[in-house]
PDB file of N, CA and C in Angstrom:
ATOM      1  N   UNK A   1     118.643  64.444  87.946  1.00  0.00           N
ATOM      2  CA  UNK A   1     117.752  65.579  87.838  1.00  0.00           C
ATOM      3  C   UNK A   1     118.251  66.670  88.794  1.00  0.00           C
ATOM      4  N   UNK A   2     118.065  67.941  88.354  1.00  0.00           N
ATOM      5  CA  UNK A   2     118.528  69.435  89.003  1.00  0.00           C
ATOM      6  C   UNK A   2     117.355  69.710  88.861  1.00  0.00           C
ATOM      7  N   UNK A   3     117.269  70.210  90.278  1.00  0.00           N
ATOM      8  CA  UNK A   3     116.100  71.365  90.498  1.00  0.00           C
ATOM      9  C   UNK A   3     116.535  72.654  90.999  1.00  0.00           C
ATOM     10  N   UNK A   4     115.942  73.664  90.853  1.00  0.00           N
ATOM     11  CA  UNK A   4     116.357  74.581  91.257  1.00  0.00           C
ATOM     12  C   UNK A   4     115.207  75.845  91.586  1.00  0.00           C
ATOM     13  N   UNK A   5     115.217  76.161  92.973  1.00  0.00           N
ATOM     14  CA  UNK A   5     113.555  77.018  93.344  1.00  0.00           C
ATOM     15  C   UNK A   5     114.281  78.202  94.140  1.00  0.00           C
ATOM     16  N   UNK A   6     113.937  79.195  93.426  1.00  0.00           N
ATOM     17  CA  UNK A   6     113.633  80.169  94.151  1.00  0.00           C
ATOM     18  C   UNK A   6     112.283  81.122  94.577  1.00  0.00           C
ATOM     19  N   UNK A   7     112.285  81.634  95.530  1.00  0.00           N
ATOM     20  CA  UNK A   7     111.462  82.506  96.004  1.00  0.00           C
ATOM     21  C   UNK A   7     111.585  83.795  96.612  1.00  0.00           C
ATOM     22  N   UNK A   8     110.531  84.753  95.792  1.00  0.00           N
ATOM     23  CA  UNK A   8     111.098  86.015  96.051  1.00  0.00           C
ATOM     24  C   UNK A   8     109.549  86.627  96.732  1.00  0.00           C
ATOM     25  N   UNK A   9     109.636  87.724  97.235  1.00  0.00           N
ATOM     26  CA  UNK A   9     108.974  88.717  97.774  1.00  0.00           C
ATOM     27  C   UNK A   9     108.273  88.466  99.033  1.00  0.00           C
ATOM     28  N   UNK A  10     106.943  89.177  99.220  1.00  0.00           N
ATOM     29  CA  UNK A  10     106.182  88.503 100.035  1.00  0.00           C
ATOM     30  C   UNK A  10     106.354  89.248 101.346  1.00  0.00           C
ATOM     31  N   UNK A  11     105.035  89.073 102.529  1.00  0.00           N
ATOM     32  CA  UNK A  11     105.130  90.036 103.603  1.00  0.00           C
ATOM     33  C   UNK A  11     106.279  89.429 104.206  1.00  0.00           C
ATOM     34  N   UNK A  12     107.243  90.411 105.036  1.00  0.00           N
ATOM     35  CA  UNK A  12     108.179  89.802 105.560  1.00  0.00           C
ATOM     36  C   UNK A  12     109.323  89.265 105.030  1.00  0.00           C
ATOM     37  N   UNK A  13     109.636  89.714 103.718  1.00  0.00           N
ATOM     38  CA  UNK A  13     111.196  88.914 102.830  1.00  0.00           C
ATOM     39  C   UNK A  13     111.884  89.253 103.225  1.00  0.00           C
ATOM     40  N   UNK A  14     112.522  88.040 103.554  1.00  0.00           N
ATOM     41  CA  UNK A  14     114.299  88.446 104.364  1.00  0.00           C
ATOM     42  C   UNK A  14     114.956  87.718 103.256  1.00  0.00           C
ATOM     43  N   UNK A  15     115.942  88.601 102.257  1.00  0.00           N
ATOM     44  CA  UNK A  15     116.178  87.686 100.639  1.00  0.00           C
ATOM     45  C   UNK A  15     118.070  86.780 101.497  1.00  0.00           C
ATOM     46  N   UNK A  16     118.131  87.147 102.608  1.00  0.00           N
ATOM     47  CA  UNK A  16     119.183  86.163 103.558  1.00  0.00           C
ATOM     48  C   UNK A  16     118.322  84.498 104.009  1.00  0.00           C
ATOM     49  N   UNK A  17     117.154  84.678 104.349  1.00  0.00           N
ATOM     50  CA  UNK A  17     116.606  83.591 104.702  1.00  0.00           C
ATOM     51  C   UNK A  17     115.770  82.692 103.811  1.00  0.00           C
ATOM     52  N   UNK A  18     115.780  83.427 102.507  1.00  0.00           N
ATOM     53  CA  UNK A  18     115.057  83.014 101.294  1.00  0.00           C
ATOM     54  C   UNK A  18     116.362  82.398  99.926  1.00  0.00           C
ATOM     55  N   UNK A  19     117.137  81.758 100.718  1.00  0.00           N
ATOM     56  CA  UNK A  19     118.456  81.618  99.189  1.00  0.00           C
ATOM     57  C   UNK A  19     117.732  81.110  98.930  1.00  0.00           C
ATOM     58  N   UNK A  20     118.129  80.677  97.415  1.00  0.00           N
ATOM     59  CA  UNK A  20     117.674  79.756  96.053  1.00  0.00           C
ATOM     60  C   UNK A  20     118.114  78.430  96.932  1.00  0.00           C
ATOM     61  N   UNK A  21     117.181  77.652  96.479  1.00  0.00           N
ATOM     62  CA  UNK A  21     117.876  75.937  96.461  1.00  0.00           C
ATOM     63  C   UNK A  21     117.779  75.277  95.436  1.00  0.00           C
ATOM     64  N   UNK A  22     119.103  74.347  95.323  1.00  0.00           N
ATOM     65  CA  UNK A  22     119.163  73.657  94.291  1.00  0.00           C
ATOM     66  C   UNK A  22     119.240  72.353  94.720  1.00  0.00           C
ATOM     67  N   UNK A  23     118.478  71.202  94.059  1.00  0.00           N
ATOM     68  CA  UNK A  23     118.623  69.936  94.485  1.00  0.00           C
ATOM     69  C   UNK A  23     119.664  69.042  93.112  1.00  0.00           C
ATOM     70  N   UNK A  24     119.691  67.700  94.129  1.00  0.00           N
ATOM     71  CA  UNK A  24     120.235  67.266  93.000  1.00  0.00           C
ATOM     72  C   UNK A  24     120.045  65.822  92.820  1.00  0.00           C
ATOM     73  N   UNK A  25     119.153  65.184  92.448  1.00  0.00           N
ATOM     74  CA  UNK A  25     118.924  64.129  92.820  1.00  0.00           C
ATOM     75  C   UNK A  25     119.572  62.898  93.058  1.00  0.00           C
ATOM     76  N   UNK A  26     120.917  63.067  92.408  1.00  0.00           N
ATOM     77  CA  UNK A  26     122.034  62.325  92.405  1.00  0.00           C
ATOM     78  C   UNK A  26     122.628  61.901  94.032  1.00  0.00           C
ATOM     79  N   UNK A  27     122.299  62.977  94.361  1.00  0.00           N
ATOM     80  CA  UNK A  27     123.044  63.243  95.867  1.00  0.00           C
ATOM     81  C   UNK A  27     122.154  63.006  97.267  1.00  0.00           C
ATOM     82  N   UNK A  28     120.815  63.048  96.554  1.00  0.00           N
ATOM     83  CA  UNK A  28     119.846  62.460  97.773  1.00  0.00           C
ATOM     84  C   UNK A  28     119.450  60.824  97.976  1.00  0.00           C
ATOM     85  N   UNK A  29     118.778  60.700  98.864  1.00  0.00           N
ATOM     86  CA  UNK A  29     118.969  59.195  99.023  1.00  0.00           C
ATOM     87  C   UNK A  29     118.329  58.863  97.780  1.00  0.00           C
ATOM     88  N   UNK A  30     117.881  57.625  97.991  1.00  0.00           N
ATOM     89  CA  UNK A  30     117.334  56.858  96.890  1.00  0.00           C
ATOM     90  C   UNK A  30     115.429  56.977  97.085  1.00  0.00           C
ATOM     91  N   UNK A  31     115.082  57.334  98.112  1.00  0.00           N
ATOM     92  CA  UNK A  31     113.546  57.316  98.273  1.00  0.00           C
ATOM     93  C   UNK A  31     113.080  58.737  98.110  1.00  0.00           C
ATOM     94  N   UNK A  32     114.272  59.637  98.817  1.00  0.00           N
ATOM     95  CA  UNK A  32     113.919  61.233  98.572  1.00  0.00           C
ATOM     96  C   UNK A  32     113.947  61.624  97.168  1.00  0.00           C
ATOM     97  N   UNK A  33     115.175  60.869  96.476  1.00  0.00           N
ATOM     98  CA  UNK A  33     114.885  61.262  94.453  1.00  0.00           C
ATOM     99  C   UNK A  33     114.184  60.708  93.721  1.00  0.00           C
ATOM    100  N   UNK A  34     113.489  59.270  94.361  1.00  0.00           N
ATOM    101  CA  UNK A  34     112.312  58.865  93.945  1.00  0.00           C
ATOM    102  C   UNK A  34     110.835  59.507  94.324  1.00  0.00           C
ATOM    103  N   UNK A  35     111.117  60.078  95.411  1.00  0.00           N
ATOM    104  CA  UNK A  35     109.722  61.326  96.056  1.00  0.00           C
ATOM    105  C   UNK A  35     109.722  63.027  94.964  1.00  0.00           C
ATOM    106  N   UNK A  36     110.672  63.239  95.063  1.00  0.00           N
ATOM    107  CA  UNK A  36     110.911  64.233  94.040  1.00  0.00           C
ATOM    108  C   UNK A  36     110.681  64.214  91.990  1.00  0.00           C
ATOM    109  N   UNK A  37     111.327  62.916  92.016  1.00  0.00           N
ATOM    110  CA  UNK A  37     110.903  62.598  90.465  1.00  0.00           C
ATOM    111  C   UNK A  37     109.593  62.325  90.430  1.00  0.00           C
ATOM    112  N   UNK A  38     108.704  61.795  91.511  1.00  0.00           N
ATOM    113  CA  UNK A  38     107.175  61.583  91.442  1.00  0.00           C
ATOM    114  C   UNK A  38     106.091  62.762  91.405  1.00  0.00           C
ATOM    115  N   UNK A  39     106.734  63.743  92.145  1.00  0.00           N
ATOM    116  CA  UNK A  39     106.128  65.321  92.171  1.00  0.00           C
ATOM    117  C   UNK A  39     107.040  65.972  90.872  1.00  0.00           C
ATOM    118  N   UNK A  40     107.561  66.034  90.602  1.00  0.00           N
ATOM    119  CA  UNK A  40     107.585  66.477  89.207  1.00  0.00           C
ATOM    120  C   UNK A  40     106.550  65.826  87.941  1.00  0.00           C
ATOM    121  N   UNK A  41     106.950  64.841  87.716  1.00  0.00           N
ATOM    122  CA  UNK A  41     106.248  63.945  87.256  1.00  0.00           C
ATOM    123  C   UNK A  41     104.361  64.166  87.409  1.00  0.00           C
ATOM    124  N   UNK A  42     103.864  63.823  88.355  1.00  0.00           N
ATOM    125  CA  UNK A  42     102.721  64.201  88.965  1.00  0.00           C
ATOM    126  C   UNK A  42     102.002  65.853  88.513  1.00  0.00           C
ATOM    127  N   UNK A  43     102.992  67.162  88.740  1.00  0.00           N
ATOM    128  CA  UNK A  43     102.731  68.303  88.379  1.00  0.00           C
ATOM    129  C   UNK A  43     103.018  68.437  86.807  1.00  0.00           C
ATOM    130  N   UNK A  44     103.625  66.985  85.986  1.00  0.00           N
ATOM    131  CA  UNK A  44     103.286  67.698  84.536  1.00  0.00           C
ATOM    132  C   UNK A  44     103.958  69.208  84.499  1.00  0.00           C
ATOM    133  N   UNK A  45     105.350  68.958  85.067  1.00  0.00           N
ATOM    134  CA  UNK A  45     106.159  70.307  84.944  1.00  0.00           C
ATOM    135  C   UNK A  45     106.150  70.609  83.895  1.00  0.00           C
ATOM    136  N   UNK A  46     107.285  69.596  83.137  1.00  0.00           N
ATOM    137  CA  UNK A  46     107.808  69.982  81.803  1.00  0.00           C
ATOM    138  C   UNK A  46     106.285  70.465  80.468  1.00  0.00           C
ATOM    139  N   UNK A  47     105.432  70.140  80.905  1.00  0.00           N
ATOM    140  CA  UNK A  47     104.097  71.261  80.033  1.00  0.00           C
ATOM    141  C   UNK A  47     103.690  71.877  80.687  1.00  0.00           C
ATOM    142  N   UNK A  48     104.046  72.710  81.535  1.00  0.00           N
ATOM    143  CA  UNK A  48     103.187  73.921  82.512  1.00  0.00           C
ATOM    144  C   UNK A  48     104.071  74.976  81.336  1.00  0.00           C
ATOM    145  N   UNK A  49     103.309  76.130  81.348  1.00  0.00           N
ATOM    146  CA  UNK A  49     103.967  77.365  80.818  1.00  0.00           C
ATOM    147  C   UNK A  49     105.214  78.020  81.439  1.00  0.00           C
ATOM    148  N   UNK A  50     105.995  78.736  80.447  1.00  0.00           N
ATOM    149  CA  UNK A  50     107.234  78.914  81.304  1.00  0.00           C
ATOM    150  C   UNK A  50     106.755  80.492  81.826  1.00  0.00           C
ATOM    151  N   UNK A  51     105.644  81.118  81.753  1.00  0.00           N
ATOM    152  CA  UNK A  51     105.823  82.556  82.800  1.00  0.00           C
ATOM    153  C   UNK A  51     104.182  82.558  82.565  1.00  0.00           C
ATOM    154  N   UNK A  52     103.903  82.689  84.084  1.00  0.00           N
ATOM    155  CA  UNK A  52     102.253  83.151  83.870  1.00  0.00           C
ATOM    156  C   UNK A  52     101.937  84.407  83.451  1.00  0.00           C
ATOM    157  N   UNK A  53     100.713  84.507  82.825  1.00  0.00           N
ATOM    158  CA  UNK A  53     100.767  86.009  82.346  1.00  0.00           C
ATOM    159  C   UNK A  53     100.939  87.038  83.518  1.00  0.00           C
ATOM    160  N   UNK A  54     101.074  88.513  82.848  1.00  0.00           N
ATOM    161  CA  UNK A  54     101.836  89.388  83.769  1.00  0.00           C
ATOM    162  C   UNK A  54     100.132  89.815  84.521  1.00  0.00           C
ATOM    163  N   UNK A  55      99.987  89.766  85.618  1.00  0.00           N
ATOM    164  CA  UNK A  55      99.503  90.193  86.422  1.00  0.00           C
ATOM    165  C   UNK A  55      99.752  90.922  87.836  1.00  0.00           C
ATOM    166  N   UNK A  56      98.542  91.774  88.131  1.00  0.00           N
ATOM    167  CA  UNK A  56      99.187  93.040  88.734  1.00  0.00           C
ATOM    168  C   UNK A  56      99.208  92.079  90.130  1.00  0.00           C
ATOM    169  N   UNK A  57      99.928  92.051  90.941  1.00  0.00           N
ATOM    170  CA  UNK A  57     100.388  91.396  92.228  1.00  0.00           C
ATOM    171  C   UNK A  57     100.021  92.241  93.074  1.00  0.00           C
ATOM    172  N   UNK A  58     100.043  92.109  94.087  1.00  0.00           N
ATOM    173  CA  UNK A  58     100.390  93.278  95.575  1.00  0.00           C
ATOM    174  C   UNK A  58     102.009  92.805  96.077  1.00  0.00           C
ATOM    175  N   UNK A  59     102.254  93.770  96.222  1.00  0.00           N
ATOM    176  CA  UNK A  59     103.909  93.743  96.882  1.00  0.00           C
ATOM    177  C   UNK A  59     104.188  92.447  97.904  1.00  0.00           C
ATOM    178  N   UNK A  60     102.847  92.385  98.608  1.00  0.00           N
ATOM    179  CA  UNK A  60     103.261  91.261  99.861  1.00  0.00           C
ATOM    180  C   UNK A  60     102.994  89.651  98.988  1.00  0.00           C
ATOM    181  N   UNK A  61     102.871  89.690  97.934  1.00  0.00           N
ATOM    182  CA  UNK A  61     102.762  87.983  97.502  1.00  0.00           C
ATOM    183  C   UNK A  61     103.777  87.678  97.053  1.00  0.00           C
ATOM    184  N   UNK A  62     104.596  86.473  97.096  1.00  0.00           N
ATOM    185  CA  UNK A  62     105.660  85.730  96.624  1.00  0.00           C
ATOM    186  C   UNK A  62     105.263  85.122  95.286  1.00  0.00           C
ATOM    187  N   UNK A  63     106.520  84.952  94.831  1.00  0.00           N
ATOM    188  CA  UNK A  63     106.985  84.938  93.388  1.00  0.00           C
ATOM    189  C   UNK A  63     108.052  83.709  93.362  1.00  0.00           C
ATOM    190  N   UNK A  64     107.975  82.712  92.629  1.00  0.00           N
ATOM    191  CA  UNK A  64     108.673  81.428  93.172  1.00  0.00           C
ATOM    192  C   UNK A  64     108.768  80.962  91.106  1.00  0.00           C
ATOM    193  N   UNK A  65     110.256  80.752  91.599  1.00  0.00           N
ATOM    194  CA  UNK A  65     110.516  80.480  90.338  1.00  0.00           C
ATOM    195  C   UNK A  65     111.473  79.062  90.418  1.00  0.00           C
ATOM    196  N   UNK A  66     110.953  77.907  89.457  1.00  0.00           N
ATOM    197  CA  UNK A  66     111.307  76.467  89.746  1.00  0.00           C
ATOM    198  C   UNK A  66     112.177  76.144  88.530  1.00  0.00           C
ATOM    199  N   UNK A  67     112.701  75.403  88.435  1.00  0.00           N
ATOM    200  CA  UNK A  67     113.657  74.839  87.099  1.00  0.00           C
ATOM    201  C   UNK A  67     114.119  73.655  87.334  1.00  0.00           C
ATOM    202  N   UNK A  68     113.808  73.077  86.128  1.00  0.00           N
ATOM    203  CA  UNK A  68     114.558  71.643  86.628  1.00  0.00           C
ATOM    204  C   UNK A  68     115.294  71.030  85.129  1.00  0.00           C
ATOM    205  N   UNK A  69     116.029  70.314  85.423  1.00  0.00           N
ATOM    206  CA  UNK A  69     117.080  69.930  84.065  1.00  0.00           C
ATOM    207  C   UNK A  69     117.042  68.305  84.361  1.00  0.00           C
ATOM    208  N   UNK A  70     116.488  67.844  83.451  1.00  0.00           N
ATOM    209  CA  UNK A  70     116.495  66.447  83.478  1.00  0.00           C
ATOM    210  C   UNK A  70     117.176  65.766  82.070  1.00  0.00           C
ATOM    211  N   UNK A  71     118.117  64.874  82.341  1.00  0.00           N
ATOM    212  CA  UNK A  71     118.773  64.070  80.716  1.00  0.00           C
ATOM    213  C   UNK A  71     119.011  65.431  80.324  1.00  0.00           C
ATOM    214  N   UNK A  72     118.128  65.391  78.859  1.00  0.00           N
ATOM    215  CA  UNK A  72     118.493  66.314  77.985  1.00  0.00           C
ATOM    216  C   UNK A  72     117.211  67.551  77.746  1.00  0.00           C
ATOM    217  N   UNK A  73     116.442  67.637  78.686  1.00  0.00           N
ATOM    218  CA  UNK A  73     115.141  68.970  78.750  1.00  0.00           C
ATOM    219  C   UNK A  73     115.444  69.685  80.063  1.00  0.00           C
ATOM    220  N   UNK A  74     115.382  70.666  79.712  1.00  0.00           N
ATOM    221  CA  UNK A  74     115.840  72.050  80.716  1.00  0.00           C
ATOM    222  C   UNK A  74     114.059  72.537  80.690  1.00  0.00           C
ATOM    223  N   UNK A  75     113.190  73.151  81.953  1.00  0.00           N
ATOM    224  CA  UNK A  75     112.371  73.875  81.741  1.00  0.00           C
ATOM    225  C   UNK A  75     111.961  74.646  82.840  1.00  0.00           C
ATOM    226  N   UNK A  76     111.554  76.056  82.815  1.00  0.00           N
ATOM    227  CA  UNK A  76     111.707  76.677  84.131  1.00  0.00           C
ATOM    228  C   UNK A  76     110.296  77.657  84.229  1.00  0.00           C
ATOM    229  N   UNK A  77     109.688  77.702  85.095  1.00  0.00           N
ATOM    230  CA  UNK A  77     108.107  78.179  85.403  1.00  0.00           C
ATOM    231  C   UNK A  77     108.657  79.805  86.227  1.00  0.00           C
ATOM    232  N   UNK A  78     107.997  80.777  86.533  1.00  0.00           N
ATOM    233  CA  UNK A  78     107.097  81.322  87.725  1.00  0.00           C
ATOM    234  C   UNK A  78     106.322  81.570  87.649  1.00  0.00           C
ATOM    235  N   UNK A  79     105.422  81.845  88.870  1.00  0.00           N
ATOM    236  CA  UNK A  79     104.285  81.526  89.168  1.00  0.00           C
ATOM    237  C   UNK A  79     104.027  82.646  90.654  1.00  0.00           C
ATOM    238  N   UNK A  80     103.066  83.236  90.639  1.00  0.00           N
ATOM    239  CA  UNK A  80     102.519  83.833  92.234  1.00  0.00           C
ATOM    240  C   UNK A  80     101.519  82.767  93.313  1.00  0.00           C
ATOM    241  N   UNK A  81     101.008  81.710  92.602  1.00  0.00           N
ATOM    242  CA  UNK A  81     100.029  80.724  93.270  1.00  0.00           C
ATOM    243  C   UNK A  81      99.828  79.960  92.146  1.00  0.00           C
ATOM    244  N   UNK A  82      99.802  78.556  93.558  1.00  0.00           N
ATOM    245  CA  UNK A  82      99.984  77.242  92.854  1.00  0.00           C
ATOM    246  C   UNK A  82      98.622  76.618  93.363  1.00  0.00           C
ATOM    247  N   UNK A  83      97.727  77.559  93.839  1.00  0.00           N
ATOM    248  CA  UNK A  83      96.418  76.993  94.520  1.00  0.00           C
ATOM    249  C   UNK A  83      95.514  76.510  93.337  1.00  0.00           C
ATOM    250  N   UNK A  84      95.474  76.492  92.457  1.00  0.00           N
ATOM    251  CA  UNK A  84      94.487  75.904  91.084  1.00  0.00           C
ATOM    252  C   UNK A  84      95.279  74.775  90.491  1.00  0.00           C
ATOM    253  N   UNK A  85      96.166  74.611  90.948  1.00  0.00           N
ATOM    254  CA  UNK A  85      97.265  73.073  90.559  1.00  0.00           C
ATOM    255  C   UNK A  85      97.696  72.681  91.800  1.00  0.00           C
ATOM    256  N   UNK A  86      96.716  71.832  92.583  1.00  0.00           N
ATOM    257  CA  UNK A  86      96.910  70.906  93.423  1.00  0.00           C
ATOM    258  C   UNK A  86      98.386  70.201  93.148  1.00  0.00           C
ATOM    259  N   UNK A  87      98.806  69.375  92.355  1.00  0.00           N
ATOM    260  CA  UNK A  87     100.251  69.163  92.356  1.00  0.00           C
ATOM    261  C   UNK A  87     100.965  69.761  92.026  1.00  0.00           C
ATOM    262  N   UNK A  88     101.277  71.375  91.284  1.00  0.00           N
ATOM    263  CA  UNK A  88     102.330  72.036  91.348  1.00  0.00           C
ATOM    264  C   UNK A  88     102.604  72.562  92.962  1.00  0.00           C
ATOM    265  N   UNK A  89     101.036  72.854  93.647  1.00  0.00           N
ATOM    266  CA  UNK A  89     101.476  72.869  94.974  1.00  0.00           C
ATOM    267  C   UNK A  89     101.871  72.087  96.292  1.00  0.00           C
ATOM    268  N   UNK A  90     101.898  71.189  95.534  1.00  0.00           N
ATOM    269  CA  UNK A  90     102.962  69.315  96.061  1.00  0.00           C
ATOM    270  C   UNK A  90     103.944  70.065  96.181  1.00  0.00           C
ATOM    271  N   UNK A  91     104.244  69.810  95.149  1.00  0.00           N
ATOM    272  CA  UNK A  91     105.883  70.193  94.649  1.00  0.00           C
ATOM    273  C   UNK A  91     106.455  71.620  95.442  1.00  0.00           C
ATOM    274  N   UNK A  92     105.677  72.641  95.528  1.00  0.00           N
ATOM    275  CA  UNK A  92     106.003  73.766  96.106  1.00  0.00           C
ATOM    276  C   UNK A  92     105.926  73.593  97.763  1.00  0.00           C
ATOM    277  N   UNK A  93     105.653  72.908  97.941  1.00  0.00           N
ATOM    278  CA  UNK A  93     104.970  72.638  99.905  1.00  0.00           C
ATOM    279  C   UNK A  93     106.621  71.603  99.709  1.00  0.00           C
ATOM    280  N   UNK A  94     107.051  71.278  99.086  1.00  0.00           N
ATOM    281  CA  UNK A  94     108.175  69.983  99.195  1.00  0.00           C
ATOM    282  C   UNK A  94     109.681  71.000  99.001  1.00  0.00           C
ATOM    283  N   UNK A  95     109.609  71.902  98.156  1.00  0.00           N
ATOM    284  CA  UNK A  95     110.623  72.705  97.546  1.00  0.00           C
ATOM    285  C   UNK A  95     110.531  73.560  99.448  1.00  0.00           C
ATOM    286  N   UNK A  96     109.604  74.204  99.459  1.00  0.00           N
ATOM    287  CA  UNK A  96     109.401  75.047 100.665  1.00  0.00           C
ATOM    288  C   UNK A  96     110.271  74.426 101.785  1.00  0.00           C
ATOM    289  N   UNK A  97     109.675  73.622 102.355  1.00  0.00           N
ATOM    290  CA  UNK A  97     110.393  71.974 103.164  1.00  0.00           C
ATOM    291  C   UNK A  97     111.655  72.276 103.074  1.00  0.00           C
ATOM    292  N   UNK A  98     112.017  71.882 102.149  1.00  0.00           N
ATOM    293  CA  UNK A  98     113.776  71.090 101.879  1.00  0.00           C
ATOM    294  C   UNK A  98     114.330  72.813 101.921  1.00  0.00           C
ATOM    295  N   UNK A  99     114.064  73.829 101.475  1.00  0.00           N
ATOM    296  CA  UNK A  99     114.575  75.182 101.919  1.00  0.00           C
ATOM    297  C   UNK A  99     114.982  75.352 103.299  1.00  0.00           C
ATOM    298  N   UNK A 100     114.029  75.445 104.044  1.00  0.00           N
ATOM    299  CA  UNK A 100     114.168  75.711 105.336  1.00  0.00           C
ATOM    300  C   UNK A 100     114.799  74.612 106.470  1.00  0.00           C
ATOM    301  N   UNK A 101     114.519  73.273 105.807  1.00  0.00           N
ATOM    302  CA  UNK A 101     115.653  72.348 106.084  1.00  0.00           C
ATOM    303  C   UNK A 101     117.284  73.038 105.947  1.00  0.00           C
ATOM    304  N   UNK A 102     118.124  73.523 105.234  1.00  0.00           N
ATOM    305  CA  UNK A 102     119.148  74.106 104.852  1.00  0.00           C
ATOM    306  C   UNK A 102     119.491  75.436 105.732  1.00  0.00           C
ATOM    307  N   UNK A 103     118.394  75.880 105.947  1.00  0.00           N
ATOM    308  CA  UNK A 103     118.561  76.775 106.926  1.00  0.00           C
ATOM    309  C   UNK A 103     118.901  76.927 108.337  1.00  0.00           C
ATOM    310  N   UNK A 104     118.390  75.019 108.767  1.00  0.00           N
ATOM    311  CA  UNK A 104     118.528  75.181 110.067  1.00  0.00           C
ATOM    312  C   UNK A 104     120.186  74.127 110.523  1.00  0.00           C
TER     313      UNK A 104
END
C-alpha cells in the first residue's frame, strides 16, 4: 500500500515545512503497516468521496489531500476538516505524525 498526504494552506504555511509524504507500507516495519492498513481500513477510505463540495474556506484553514493505491484501487480525497469523521481524523492525526517525523 502507497499513501500519499499532502497539506496545504493554513495560518502560518511554510509550503518548505509542509512537503507531501508518501508512505509505503512495504518499507515500514511490520506493526507500523499493520497500524496504517487498520486506519485506512477503519476510515472506510476507499468510499469517502473523492472532493468535498466546494465551500467557501477562510485563507487560514488547511486543505489536506490523501491518496492511497492499494493492489489494484487507486483513490484520493480532500477535505478542509476531518472533525465529523472521527476515523478519517485517526488517519489524519497519524499522516500529521509521520510528516513531521521526516522533518526532524
Amino acid at each position: 500500500m502507497k499513501v500519499y498526504f499532502k497539506p496545504e494552506g493554513g495560518f502560518g504555511f511554510f509550503p518548505g515545512l509542509n512537503k507531501p509524504l508518501e508512505l509505503n507500507s512495504e518499507v515500514l516495519s511490520p506493526d507500523e503497516a499493520n497500524h496504517l492498513h487498520q486506519l485506512i481500513h477503519e476510515a472506510q477510505f476507499f468510499d469517502l468521496p473523492n472532493l468535498e463540495p466546494e465551500v467557501n474556506h477562510g485563507a487560514d484553514q488547511k486543505k489536506y489531500t490523501i491518496r492511497v493505491e492499494d493492489q489494484n484501487q487507486q483513490h484520493w480525497i480532500q477535505f478542509h476538516d476531518a472533525s465529523g469523521n472521527p476515523q478519517l481524523h485517526n488517519l489524519l492525526n497519524y499522516l500529521n505524525q509521520k510528516q513531521k517525523e521526516t522533518r526532524s
